[in-house]
Structures are given as structure tokens and as C-alpha cells.
Protein backbone atom coordinates (compact mmCIF):
# COMPACT_ATOMS: atom_id res chain seq x y z
CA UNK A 1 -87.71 -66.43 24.93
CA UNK A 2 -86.92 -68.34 28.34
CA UNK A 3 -83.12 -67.33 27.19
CA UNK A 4 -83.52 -64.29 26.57
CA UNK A 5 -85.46 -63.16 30.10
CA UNK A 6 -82.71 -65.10 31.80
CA UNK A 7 -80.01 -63.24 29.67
CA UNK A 8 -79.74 -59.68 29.57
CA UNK A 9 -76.82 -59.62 28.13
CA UNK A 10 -77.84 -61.77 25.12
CA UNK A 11 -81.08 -59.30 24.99
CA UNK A 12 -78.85 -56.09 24.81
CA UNK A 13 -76.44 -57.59 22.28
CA UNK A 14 -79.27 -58.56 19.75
CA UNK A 15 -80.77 -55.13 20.16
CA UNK A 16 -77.40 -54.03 19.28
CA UNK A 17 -77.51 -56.13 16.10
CA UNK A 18 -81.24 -54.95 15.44
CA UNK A 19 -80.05 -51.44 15.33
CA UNK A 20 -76.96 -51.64 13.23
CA UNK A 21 -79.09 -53.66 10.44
CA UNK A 22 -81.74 -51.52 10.87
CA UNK A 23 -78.66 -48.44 10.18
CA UNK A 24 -77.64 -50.13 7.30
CA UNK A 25 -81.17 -50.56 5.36
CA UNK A 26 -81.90 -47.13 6.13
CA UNK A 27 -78.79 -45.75 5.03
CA UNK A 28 -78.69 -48.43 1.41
CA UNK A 29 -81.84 -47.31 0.24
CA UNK A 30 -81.91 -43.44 1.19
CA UNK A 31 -78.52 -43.26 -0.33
CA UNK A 32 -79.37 -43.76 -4.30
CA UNK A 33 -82.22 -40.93 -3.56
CA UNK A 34 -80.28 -38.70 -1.61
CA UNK A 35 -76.73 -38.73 -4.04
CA UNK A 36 -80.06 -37.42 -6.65
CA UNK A 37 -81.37 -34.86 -4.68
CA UNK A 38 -77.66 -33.17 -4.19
CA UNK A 39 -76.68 -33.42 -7.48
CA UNK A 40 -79.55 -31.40 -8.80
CA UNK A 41 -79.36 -28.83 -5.69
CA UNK A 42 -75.93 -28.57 -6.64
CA UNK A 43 -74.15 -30.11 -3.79
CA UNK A 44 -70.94 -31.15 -5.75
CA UNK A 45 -67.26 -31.19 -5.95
CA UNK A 46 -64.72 -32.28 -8.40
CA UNK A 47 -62.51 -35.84 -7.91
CA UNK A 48 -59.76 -34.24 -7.70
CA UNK A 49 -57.56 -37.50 -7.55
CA UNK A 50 -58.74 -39.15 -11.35
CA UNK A 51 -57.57 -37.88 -14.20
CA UNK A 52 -61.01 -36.60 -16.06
CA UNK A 53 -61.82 -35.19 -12.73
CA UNK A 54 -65.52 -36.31 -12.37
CA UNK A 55 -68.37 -34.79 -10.39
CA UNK A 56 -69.48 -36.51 -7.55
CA UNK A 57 -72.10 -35.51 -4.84
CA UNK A 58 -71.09 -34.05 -1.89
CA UNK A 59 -72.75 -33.96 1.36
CA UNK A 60 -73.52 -37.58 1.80
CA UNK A 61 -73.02 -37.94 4.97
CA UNK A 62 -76.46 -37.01 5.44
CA UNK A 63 -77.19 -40.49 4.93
CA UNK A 64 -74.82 -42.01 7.38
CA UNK A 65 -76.56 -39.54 10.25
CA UNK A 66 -79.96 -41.07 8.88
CA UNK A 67 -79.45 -44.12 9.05
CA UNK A 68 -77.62 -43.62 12.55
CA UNK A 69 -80.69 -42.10 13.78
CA UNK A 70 -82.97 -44.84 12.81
CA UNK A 71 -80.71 -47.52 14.60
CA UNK A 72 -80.60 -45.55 17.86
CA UNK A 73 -84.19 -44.93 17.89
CA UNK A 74 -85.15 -48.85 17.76
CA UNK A 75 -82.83 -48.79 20.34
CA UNK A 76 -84.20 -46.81 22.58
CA UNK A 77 -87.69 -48.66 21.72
CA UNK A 78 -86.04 -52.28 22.36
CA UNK A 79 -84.53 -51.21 25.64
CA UNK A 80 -86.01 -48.28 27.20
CA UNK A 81 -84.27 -48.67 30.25
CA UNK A 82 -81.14 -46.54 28.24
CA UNK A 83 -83.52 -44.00 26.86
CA UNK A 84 -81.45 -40.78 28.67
CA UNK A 85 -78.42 -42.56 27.49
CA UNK A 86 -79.16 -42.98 24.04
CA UNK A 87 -81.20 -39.57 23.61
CA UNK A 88 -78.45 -37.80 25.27
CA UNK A 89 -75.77 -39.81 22.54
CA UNK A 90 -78.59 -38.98 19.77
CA UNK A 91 -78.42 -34.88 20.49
CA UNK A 92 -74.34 -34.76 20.15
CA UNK A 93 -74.62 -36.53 17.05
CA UNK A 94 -77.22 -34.41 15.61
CA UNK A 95 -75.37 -31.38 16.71
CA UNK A 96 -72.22 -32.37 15.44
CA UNK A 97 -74.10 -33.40 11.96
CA UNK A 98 -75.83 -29.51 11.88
CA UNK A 99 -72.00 -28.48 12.30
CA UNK A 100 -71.09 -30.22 9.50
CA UNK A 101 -74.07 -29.56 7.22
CA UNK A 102 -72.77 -25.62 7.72
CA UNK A 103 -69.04 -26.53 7.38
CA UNK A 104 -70.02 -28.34 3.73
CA UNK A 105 -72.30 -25.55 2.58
CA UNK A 106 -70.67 -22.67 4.03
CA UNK A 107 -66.72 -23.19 5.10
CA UNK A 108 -65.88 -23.15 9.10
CA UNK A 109 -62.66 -21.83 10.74
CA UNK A 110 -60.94 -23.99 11.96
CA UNK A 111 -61.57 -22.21 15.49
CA UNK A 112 -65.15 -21.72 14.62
CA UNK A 113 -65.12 -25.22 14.17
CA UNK A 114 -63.55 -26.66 17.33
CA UNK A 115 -65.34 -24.09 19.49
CA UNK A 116 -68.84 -25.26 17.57
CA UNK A 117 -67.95 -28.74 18.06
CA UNK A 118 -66.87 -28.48 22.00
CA UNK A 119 -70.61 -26.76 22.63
CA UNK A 120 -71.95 -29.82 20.71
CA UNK A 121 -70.04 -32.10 23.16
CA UNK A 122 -71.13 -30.51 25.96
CA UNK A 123 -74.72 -32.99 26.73
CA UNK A 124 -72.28 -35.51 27.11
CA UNK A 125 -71.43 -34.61 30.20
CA UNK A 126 -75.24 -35.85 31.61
CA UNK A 127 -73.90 -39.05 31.11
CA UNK A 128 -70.55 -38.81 32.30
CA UNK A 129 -69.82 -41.93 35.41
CA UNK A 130 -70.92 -40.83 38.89
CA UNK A 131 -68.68 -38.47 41.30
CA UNK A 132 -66.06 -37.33 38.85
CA UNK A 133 -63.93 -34.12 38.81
CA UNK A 134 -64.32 -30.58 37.09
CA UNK A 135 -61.16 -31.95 34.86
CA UNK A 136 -63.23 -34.64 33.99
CA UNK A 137 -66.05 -33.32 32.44
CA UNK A 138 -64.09 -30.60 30.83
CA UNK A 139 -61.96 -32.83 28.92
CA UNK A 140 -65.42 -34.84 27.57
CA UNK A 141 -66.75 -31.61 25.25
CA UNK A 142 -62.73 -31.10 24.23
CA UNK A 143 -62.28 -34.62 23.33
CA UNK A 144 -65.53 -34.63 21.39
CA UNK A 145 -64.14 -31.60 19.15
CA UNK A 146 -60.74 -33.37 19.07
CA UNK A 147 -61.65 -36.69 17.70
CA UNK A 148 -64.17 -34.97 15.31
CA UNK A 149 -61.54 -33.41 13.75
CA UNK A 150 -59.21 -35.97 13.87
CA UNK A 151 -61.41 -37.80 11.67
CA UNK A 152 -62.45 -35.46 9.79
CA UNK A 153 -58.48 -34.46 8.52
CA UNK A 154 -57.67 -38.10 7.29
CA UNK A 155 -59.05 -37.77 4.17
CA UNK A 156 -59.92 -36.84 0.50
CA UNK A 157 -59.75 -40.17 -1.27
CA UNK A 158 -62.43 -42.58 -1.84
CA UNK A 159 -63.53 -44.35 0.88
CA UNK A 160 -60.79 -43.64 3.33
CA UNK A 161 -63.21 -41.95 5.84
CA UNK A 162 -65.87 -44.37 6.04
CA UNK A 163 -63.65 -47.15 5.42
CA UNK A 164 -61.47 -46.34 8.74
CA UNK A 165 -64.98 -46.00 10.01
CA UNK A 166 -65.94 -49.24 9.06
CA UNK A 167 -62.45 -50.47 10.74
CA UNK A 168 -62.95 -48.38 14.30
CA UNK A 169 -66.75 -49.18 14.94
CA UNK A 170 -65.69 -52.53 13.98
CA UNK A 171 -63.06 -53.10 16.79
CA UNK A 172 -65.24 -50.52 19.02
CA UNK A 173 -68.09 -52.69 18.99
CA UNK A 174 -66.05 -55.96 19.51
CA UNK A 175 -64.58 -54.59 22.46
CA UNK A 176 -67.11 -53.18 24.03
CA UNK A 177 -68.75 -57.07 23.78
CA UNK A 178 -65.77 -58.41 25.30
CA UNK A 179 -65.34 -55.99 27.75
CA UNK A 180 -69.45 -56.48 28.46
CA UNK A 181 -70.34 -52.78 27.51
CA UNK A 182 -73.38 -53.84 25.89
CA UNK A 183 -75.23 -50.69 25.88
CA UNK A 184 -72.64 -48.96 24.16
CA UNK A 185 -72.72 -51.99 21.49
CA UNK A 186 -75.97 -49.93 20.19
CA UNK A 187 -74.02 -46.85 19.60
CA UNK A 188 -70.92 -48.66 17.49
CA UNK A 189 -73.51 -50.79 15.91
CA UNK A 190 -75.95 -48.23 14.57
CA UNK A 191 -72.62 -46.47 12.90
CA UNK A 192 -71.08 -49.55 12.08
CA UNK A 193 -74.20 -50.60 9.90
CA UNK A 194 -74.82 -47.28 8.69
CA UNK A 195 -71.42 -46.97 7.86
CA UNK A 196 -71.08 -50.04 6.11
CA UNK A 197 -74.15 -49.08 3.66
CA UNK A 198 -72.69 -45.67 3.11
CA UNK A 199 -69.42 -47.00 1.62
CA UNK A 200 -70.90 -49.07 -1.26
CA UNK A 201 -71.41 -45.88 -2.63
CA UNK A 202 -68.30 -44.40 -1.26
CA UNK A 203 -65.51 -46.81 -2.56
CA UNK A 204 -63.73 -46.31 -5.74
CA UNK A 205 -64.80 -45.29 -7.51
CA UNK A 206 -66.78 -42.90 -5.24
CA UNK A 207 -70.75 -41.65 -6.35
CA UNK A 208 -71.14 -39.35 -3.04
CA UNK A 209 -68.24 -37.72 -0.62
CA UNK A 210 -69.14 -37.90 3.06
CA UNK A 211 -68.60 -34.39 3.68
CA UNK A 212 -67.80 -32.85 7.03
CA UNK A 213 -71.41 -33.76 7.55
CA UNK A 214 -69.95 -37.79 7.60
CA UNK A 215 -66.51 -37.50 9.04
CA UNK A 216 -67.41 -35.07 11.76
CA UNK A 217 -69.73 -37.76 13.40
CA UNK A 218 -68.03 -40.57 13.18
CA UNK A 219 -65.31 -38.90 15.35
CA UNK A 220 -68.41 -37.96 17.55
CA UNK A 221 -69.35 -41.56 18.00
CA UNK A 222 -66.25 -42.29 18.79
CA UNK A 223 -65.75 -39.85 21.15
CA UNK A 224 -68.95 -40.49 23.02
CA UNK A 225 -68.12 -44.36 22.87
CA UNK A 226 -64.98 -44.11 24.38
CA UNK A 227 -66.35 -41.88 27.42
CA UNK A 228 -69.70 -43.83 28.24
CA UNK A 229 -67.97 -47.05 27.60
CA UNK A 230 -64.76 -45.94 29.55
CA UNK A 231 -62.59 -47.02 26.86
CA UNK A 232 -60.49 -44.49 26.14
CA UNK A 233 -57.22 -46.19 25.05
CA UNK A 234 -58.80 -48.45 23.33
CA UNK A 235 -60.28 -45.50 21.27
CA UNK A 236 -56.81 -44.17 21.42
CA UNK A 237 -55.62 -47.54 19.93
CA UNK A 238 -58.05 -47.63 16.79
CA UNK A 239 -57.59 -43.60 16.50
CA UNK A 240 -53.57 -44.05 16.04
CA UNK A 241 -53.52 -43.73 12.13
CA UNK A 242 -55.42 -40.74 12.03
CA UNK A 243 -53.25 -38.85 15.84
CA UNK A 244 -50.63 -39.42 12.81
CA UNK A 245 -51.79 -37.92 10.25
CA UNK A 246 -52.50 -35.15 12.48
CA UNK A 247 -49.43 -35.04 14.25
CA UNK A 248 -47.51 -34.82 10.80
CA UNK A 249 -49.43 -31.60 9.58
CA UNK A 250 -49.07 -30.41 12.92
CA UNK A 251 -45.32 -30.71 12.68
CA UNK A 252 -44.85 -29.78 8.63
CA UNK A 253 -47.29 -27.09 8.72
CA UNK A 254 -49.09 -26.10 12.13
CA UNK A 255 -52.42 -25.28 12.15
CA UNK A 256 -53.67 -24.57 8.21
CA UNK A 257 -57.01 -23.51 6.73
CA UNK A 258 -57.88 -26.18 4.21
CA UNK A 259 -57.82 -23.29 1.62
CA UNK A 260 -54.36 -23.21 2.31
CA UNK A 261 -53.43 -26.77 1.63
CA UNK A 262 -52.08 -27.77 -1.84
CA UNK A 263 -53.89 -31.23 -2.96
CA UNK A 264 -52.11 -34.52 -4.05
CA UNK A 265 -51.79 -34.62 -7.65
CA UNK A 266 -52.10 -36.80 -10.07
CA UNK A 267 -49.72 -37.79 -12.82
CA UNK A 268 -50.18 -39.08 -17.06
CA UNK A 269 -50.81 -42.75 -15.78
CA UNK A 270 -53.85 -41.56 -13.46
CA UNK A 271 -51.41 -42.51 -10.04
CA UNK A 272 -51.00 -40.21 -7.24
CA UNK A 273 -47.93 -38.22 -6.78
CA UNK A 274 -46.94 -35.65 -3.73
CA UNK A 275 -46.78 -31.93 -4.85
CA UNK A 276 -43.29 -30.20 -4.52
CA UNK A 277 -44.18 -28.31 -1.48
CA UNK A 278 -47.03 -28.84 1.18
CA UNK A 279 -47.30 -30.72 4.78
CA UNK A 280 -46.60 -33.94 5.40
CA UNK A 281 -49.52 -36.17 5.94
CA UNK A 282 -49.50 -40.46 6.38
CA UNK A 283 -51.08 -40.67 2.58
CA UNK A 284 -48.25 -38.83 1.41
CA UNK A 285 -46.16 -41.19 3.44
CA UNK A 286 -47.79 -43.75 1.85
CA UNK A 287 -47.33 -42.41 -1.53
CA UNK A 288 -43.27 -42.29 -1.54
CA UNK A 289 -43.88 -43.57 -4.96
CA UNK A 290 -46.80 -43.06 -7.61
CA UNK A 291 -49.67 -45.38 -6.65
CA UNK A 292 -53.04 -45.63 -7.35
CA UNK A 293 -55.98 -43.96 -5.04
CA UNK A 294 -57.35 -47.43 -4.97
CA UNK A 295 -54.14 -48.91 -3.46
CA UNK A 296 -53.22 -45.99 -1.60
CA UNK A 297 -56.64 -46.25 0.42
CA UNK A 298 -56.14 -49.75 0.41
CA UNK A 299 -52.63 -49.30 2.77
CA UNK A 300 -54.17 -46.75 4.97
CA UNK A 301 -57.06 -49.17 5.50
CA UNK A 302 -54.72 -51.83 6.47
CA UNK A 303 -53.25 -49.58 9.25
CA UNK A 304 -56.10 -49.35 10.42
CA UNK A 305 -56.93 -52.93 10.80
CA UNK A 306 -53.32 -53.36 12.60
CA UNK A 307 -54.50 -51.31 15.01
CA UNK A 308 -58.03 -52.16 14.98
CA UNK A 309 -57.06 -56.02 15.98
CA UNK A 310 -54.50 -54.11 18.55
CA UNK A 311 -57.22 -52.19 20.04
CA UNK A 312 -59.50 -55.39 20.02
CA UNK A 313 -56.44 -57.42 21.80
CA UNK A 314 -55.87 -55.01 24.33
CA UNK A 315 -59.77 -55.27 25.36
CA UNK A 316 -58.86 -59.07 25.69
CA UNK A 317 -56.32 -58.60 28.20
CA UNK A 318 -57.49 -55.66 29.65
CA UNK A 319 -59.26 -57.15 32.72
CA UNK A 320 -55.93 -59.37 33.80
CA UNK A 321 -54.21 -56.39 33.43
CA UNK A 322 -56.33 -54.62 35.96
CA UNK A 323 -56.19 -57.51 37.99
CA UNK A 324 -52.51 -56.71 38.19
CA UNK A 325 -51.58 -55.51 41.97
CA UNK A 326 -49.32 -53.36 40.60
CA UNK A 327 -51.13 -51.74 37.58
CA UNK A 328 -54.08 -51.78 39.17
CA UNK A 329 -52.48 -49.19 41.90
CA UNK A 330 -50.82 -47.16 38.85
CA UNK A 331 -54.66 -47.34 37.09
CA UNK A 332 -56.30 -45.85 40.78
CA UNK A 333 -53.53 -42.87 40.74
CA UNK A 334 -54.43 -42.36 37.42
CA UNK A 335 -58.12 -41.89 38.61
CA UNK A 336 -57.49 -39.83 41.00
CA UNK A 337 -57.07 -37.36 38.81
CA UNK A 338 -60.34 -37.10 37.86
CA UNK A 339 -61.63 -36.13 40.79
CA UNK A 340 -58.74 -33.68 42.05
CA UNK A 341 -61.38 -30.96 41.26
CA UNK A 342 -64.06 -32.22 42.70
């Protein structure tokens, strides 16, 4: 007890752990219930990647914001002291969730969407560091609709959202330790553990689909991670496979409706093949040759550990770095940015 009065740090970090178990429970047991409940309100969609093209649940993100709930509330009852901080985190998410919920049941824009998304962002801003710029503060609601859809375009096989998921709050949270963000350890670790729960039932082969509902928030938590912790390239970093996959629709197609994109086939041996025409995407640059969806996920989850131990790596060096003369001076220009609007 003596060690823990005397050590904040060690308090804050086993609060952290509290709430991501606490995530994971939650989200492991509501999960069997839940994947029930939508398949007899009709919340489904086909597999579109297996042969016999099976019906799995949709929606199930649900669970992931459940469980993420849960975990933030023990948080904010084991260390009051970040209550605004975590109830401010807590709104986003559940905004960002509603957004999906309507995106799943009733089909967004794409600018209905991003606009939704950037009002969602906006609380964030309550929390943003002291004495910062107009510029600032704008760019925290538009990166909070920018990362949510980042993560919410890499995918469509089983367990490649939550998976990467797994992989960012993974390197998030070990970063933020290193770096001694603590507090924002209870934000990665209430996703991490929910997230980890949520893809038992989401690996191949898959018995619930996150939905928009699931890969809309984790792009949230990033998001609001990378701005309260003030680690933005390390977000960057861990975000890399999924700027690419964006960056190659982007360039092959521009922006597209998802009505208008043609879906990876599959051929006679159940392996996934790329359609004659479409965009460009990094699964189909994974899949220069037929593959299974189990391997295929399995690559694009190993990017994402590259750059998951790169982000983690850079939060190692990241102080000598700053103590750098001469970055240091490039890092306080940078700043200064921030507050040109001020």
C-alpha cells in the first residue's frame, strides 16, 4: 500500500490494467448474448470472402463500445482526479459509436459521415493542452473524423479491424508507459482489453462483424489518444498500414461510395482473388496471388506489428531526440504553429 501512496505512477498504471481487464470481461461475456440478439433482429450480412457464403452477425461492435465503457468508468472511479478527462474521452466515443450504429442500420455518405464524425470530435477540444492556437483545435475534430475513417476503410475480412486494433492499442499503450502518459494508459487499455475479447469471436472464422459501429471507434480512440497524450507521430507510425490503404483508393479511385466498390472474390479452391477492375487497396496488394483470407489477414497483421514495434521504438528514443539542440529548435518552430492563431 506504502508503494503505492509513494508511487503515483505505479497507482495510475494498475488502474490502467484494472480497466482494460475489466473491458475485456465485459466485452467476453456480453458478446455470445449480443451476436444472439442480432441475429434474430436481423442484423446480418453475408461472408462474402468463403465459398458457401455464411451469415454472420453484424453490428458487433456494440460490444467493443460496452465493454470500453465499463473500463473507463472504473477508471474514472479509481482515479477521480481525471474524471473531466475521461468523461470528456467517454462522450466522443459514444458519439462516434451512435454514428456508427446509424451508418450499419441505415448507410451514411461519405460526407454525411465525415461531417457527423467532425461534430462528434468536437468535446475534444475541452481537453486540448493549455494556450494553443485556433489551428490547433480545428485540426482535433478533423483528425477525429480522419482516423475514424481511416480505420474504418481497412477492412472486410475476418479480424483485420480488430486485429490492427489489437496491434495499435497495443503499441499505444506501451508508449504512452514509456513516454509516462499514464492517464492516457486507461484509454488504450480499456480498448485494448475490449478489443482483445471482441476478436475471439471475430477471427476466422468470424461469428459477428464489427460494423462501422467497431471500426469507427477505434479510430476515435486513437484519435483522442494521440491528442491528449501528444503523440501524434507515434499514432501516425502505428496508423501507416491503414494512410496506405487509403492513399491507394485515393489514387485508383478517388473518393467512392462503398456501393460503388466491387468486392474481392473468391475462386473454386475457397482463396481470394482481385476482380478485373476496381481500386487498388494494400489487401489487394497483398493478394498478387490467390491466398487464403486467413493468410491474407495474417500479412496485413504483420504490417502492422512492423510498425507497431516502430511506433513503440520511436517512443524509446523520443526524449533524446528532443534533447537534441538542434531538433529540439526544429520541434519549437513546429509548435509555433499552433499558436499562430492565437
Amino acid at each position: 500500500m506504502d508503494l503505492l501512496t509513494t508511487n503515483p505512477e505505479i497507482t495510475i498504471v494498475l488502474v490502467s490494467a484494472i480497466c482494460g481487464i475489466l473491458g475485456f470481461f465485459v466485452t467476453r461475456f456480453t458478446m455470445p448474448r449480443l451476436i444472439n440478439k442480432l441475429e434474430k433482429a436481423n442484423i446480418i450480412g453475408k461472408d462474402i470472402h468463403k465459398t458457401a457464403k455464411p451469415i454472420v452477425a453484424e453490428m458487433g461492435g456494440i460490444g467493443i463500445l460496452f465493454g470500453f465503457i465499463i473500463g473507463i468508468f472504473a477508471g474514472i472511479y479509481l482515479h477521480p482526479i481525471l474524471t473531466f478527462q475521461l468523461t470528456v474521452v467517454l462522450v466522443v466515443i459514444l458519439l462516434v459509436g451512435i454514428i456508427g450504429m446509424v451508418d450499419d442500420l441505415l448507410t451514411l455518405s461519405s460526407k454525411e459521415k465525415f461531417i457527423l464524425l467532425f461534430l462528434a470530435g468536437i468535446p475534444l477540444i475541452w481537453i486540448a493542452p493549455p494556450n494553443v492556437g485556433l489551428l490547433y483545435i480545428i485540426l482535433i475534430p478533423i483528425a477525429v473524423s480522419i482516423v475514424a475513417n481511416l480505420t474504418n476503410m481497412l477492412a472486410g475480412l475476418n479480424g483485420i479491424e480488430s486485429g490492427l486494433g489489437v496491434i495499435a492499442m497495443t503499441s499505444l499503450t506501451i508508449s504512452c508507459i514509456i513516454l509516462g502518459k499514464y492517464d492516457v494508459a486507461i484509454i488504450s487499455m480499456s480498448m485494448l482489453g475490449s478489443l482483445i475479447a471482441f476478436l475471439l469471436y471475430n477471427k476466422y472464422p468470424s461469428r459477428v462483424f464489427p460494423g462501422d459501429t467497431g471500426t469507427l471507434i477505434i479510430g476515435a480512440a486513437i484519435a483522442a489518444i494521440a491528442f491528449i497524450g501528444r503523440m501524434k507521430l507515434i499514432a501516425f507510425i502505428v496508423l501507416f498500414p491503414n494512410i496506405l490503404d487509403a492513399a491507394m483508393k485515393f489514387y485508383s479511385a478517388g473518393v467512392m461510395e462503398r456501393q460503388q466498390h466491387k468486392p474481392t472474390e473468391v475462386n473454386n479452391d475457397g482463396k481470394l482473388i482481385i476482380p478485373d477492375q476496381g481500386f487498388k487497396s494494400l489487401i489487394r496488394l497483398v493478394l498478387r496471388k490467390p491466398i487464403s483470407e486467413k493468410e491474407a489477414v495474417r500479412i496485413i497483421w504483420g504490417i502492422g506489428i512492423v510498425f507497431g514495434i516502430l511506433g513503440i521504438i520511436v517512443a524509446i528514443i523520443l526524449p533524446d531526440i528532443i534533447g537534441n539542440t538542434t531538433l529540439a529548435q526544429f520541434i519549437k518552430y513546429k509548435d509555433i504553429l499552433y499558436y499562430l492563431f492565437n
